[in-house]
N, C-alpha and C. Protein backbone atom coordinates (compact mmCIF):
# COMPACT_ATOMS: atom_id res chain seq x y z
N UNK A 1 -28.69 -24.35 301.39
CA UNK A 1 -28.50 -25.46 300.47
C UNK A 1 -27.82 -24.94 299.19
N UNK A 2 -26.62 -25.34 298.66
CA UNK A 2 -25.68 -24.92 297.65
C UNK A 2 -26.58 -26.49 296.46
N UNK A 3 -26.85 -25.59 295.01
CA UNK A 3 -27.47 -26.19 294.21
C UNK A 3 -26.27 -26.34 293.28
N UNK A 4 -25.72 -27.06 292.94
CA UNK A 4 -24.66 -27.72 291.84
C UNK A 4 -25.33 -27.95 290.28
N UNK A 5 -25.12 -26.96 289.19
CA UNK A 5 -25.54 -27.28 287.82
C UNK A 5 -24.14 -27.72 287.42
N UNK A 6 -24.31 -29.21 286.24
CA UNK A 6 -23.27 -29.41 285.36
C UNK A 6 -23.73 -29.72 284.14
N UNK A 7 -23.23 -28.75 283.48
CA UNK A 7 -23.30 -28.56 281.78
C UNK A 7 -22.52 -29.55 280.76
N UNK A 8 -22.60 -29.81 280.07
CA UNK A 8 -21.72 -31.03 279.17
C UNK A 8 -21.90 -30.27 277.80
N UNK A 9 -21.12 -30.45 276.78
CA UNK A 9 -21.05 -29.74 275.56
C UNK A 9 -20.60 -30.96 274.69
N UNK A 10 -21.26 -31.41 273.50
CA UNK A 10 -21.33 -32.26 272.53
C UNK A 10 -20.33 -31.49 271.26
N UNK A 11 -19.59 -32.36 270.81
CA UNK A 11 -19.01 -31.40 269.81
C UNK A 11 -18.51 -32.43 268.70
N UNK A 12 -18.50 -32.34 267.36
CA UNK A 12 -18.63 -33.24 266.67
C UNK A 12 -17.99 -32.81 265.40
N UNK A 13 -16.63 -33.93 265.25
CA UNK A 13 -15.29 -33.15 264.20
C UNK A 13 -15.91 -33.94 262.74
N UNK A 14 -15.73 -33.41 261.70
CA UNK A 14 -15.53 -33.25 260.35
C UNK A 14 -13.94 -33.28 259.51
N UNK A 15 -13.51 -34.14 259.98
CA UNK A 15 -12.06 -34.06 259.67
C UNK A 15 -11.57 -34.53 258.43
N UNK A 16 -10.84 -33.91 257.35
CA UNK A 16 -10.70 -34.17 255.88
C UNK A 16 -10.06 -35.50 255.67
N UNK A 17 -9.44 -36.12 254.73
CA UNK A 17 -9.33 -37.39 254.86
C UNK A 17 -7.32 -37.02 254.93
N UNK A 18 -7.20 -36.15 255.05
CA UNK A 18 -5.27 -35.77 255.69
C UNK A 18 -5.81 -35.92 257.01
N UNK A 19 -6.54 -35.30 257.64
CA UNK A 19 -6.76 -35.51 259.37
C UNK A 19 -6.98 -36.53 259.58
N UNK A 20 -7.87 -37.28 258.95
CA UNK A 20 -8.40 -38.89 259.75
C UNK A 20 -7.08 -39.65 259.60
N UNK A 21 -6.12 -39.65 258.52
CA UNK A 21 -5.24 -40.53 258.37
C UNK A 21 -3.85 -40.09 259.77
N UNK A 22 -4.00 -38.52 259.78
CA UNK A 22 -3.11 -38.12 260.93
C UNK A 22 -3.66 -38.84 262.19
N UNK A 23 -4.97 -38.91 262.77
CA UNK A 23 -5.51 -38.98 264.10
C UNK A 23 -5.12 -40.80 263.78
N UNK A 24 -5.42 -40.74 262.84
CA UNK A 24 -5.25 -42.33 263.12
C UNK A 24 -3.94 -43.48 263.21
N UNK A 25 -2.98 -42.09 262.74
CA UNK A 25 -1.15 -42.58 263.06
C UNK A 25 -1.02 -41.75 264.34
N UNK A 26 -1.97 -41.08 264.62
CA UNK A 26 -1.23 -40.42 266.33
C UNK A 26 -1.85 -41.27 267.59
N UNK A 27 -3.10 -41.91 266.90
CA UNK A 27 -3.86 -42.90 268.06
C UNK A 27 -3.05 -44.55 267.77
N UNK A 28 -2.46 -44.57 266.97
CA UNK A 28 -2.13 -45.90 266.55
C UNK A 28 -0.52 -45.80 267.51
N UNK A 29 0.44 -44.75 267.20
CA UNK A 29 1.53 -44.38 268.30
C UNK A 29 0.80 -44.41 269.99
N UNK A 30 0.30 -43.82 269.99
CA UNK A 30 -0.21 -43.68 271.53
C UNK A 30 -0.41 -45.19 271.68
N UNK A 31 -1.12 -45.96 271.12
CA UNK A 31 -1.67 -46.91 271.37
C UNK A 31 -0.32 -48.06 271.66
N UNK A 32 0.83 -48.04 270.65
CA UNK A 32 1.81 -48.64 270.87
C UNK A 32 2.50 -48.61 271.95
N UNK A 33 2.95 -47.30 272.04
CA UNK A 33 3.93 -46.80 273.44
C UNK A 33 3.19 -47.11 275.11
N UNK A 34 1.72 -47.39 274.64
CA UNK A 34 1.06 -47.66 275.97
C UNK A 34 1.54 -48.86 276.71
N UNK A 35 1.26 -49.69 275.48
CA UNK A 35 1.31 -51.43 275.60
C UNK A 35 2.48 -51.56 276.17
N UNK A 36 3.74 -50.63 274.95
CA UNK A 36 5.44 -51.09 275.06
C UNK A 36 5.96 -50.43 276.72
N UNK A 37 5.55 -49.89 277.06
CA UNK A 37 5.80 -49.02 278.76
C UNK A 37 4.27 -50.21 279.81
N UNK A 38 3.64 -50.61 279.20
CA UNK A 38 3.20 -51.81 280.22
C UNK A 38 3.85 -52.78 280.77
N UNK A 39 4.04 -53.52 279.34
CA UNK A 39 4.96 -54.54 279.20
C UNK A 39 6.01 -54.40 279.38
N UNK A 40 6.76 -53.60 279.78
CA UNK A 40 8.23 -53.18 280.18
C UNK A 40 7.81 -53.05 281.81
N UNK A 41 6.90 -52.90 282.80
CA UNK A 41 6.39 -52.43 284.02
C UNK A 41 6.14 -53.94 283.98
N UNK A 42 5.28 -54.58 283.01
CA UNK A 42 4.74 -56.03 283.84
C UNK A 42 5.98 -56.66 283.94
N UNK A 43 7.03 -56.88 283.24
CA UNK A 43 8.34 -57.44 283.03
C UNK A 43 9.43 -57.40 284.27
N UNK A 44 9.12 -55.74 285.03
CA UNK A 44 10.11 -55.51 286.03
C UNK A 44 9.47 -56.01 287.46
């Protein structure tokens, strides 16, 4: 009998207020280009 352990690791950012404003223009791009390449796929 092969016993399978899976470990998970919690990790938790502190990011200055230059990072939060970066993560939040790099999630706000991602977030655009998702929609704009959907909607270009639902279209074709």
């Amino acid at each position: 009998m092969v016993m399978i352990i899976n470990k998970a690791y919690k990790f938790r950012l502190y990011p200055n207020d230059k990072q939060k404003e970066l993560i939040n223009k790099t999630l706000g791009w991602t977030r655009f280009i998702y929609n704009y390449m959907l909607s270009k796929k639902k279209k074709s």
